[in-house]
C-alpha atoms as a PDB file:
ATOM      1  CA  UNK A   1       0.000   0.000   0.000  1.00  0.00           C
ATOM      2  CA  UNK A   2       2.834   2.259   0.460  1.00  0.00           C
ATOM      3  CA  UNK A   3       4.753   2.046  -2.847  1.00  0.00           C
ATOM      4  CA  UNK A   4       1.337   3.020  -4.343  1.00  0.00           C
ATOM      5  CA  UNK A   5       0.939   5.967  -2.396  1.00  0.00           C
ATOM      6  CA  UNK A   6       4.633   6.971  -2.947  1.00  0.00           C
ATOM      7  CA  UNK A   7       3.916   6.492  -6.786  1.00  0.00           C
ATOM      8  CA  UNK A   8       0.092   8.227  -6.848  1.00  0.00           C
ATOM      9  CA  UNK A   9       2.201  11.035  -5.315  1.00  0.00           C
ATOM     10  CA  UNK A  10       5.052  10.897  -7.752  1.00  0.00           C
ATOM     11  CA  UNK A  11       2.717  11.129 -10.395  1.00  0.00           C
ATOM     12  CA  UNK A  12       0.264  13.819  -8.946  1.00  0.00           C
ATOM     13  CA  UNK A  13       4.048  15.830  -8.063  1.00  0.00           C
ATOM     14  CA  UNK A  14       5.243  15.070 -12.313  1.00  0.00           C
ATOM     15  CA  UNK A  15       1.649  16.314 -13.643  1.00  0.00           C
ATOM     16  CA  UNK A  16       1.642  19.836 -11.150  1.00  0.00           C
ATOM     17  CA  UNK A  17       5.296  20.486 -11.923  1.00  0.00           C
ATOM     18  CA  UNK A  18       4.358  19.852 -15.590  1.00  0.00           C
ATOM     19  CA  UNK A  19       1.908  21.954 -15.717  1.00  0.00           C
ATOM     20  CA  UNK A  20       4.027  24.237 -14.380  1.00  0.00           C
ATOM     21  CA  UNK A  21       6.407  24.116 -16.813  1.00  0.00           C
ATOM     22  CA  UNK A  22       3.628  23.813 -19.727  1.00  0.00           C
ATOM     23  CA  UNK A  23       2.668  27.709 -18.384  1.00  0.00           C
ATOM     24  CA  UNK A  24       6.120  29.161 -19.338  1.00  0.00           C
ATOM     25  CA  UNK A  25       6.660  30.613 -22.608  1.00  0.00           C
ATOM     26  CA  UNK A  26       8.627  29.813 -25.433  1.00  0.00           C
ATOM     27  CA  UNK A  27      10.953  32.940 -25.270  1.00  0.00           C
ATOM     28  CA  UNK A  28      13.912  32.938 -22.877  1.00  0.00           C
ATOM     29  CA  UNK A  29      13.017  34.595 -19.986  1.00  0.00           C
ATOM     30  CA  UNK A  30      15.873  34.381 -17.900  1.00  0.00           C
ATOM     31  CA  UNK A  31      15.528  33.201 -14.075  1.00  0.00           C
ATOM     32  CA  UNK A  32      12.060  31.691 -14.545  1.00  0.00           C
ATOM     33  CA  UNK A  33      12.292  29.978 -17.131  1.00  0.00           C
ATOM     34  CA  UNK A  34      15.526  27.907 -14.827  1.00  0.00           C
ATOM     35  CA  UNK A  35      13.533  27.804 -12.577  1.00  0.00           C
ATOM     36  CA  UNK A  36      11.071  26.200 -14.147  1.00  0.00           C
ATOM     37  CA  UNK A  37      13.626  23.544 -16.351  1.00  0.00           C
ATOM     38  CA  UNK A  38      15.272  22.754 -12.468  1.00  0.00           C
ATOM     39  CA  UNK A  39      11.771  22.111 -11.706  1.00  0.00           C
ATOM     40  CA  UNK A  40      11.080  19.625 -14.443  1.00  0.00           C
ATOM     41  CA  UNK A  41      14.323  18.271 -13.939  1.00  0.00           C
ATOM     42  CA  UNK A  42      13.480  17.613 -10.444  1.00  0.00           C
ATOM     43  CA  UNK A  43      10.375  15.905 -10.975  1.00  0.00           C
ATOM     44  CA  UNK A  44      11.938  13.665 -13.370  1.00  0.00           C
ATOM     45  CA  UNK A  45      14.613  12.935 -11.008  1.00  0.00           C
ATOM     46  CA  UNK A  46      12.351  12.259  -8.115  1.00  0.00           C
ATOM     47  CA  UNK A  47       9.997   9.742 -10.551  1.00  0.00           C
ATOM     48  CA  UNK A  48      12.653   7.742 -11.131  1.00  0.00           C
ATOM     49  CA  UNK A  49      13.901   7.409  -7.702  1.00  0.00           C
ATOM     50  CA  UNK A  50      10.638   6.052  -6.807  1.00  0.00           C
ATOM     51  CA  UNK A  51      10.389   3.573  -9.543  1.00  0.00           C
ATOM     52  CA  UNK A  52      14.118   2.726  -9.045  1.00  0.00           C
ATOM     53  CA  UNK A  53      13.245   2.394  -4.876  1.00  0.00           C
ATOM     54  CA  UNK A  54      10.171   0.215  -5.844  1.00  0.00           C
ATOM     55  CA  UNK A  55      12.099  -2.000  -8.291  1.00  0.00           C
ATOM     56  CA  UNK A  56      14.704  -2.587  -5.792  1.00  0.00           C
ATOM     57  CA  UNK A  57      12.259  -3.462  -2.870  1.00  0.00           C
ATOM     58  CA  UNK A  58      10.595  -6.131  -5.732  1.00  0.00           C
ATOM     59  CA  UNK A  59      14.057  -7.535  -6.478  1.00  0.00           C
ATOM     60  CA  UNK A  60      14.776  -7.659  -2.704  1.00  0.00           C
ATOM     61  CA  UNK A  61      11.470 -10.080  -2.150  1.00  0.00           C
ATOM     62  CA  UNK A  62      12.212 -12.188  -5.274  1.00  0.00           C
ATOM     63  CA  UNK A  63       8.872 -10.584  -6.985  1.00  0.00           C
ATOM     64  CA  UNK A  64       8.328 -12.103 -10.070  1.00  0.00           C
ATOM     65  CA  UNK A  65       7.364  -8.699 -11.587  1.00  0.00           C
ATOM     66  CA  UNK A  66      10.064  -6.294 -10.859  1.00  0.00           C
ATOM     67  CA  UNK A  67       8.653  -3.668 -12.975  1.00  0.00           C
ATOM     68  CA  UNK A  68       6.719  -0.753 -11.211  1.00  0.00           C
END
């Protein structure tokens, strides 16, 4: 029950943080628009923690479906 709360809220944290970014303009405009690629780059980073955390706890209990 955990690992799907910690994905539900990976995935509600990806879709905000996308949307985020999805609000920015094309055009360069300066510190917001790092902001909002460190943002993106975060949620990405944090996904795949989670599904790299919940494919190691699988492998760990000899699942035989180690994909998450």
């Amino acid at each position: 029950m955990t690992m799907k709360f910690a994905k539900a809220f990976s995935l509600i944290a990806i879709m905000l943080l996308s949307l985020t970014t999805l609000t920015a303009c094309d055009r360069d405009e300066g510190g917001m628009e790092e902001m909002g690629e460190k943002m993106d780059e975060a949620a990405t980073d944090f996904g795949n923690a989670v599904e790299d955390g919940c494919e190691d706890m699988k492998e760990g209990v000899n699942a035989d479906d180690t994909d998450c």
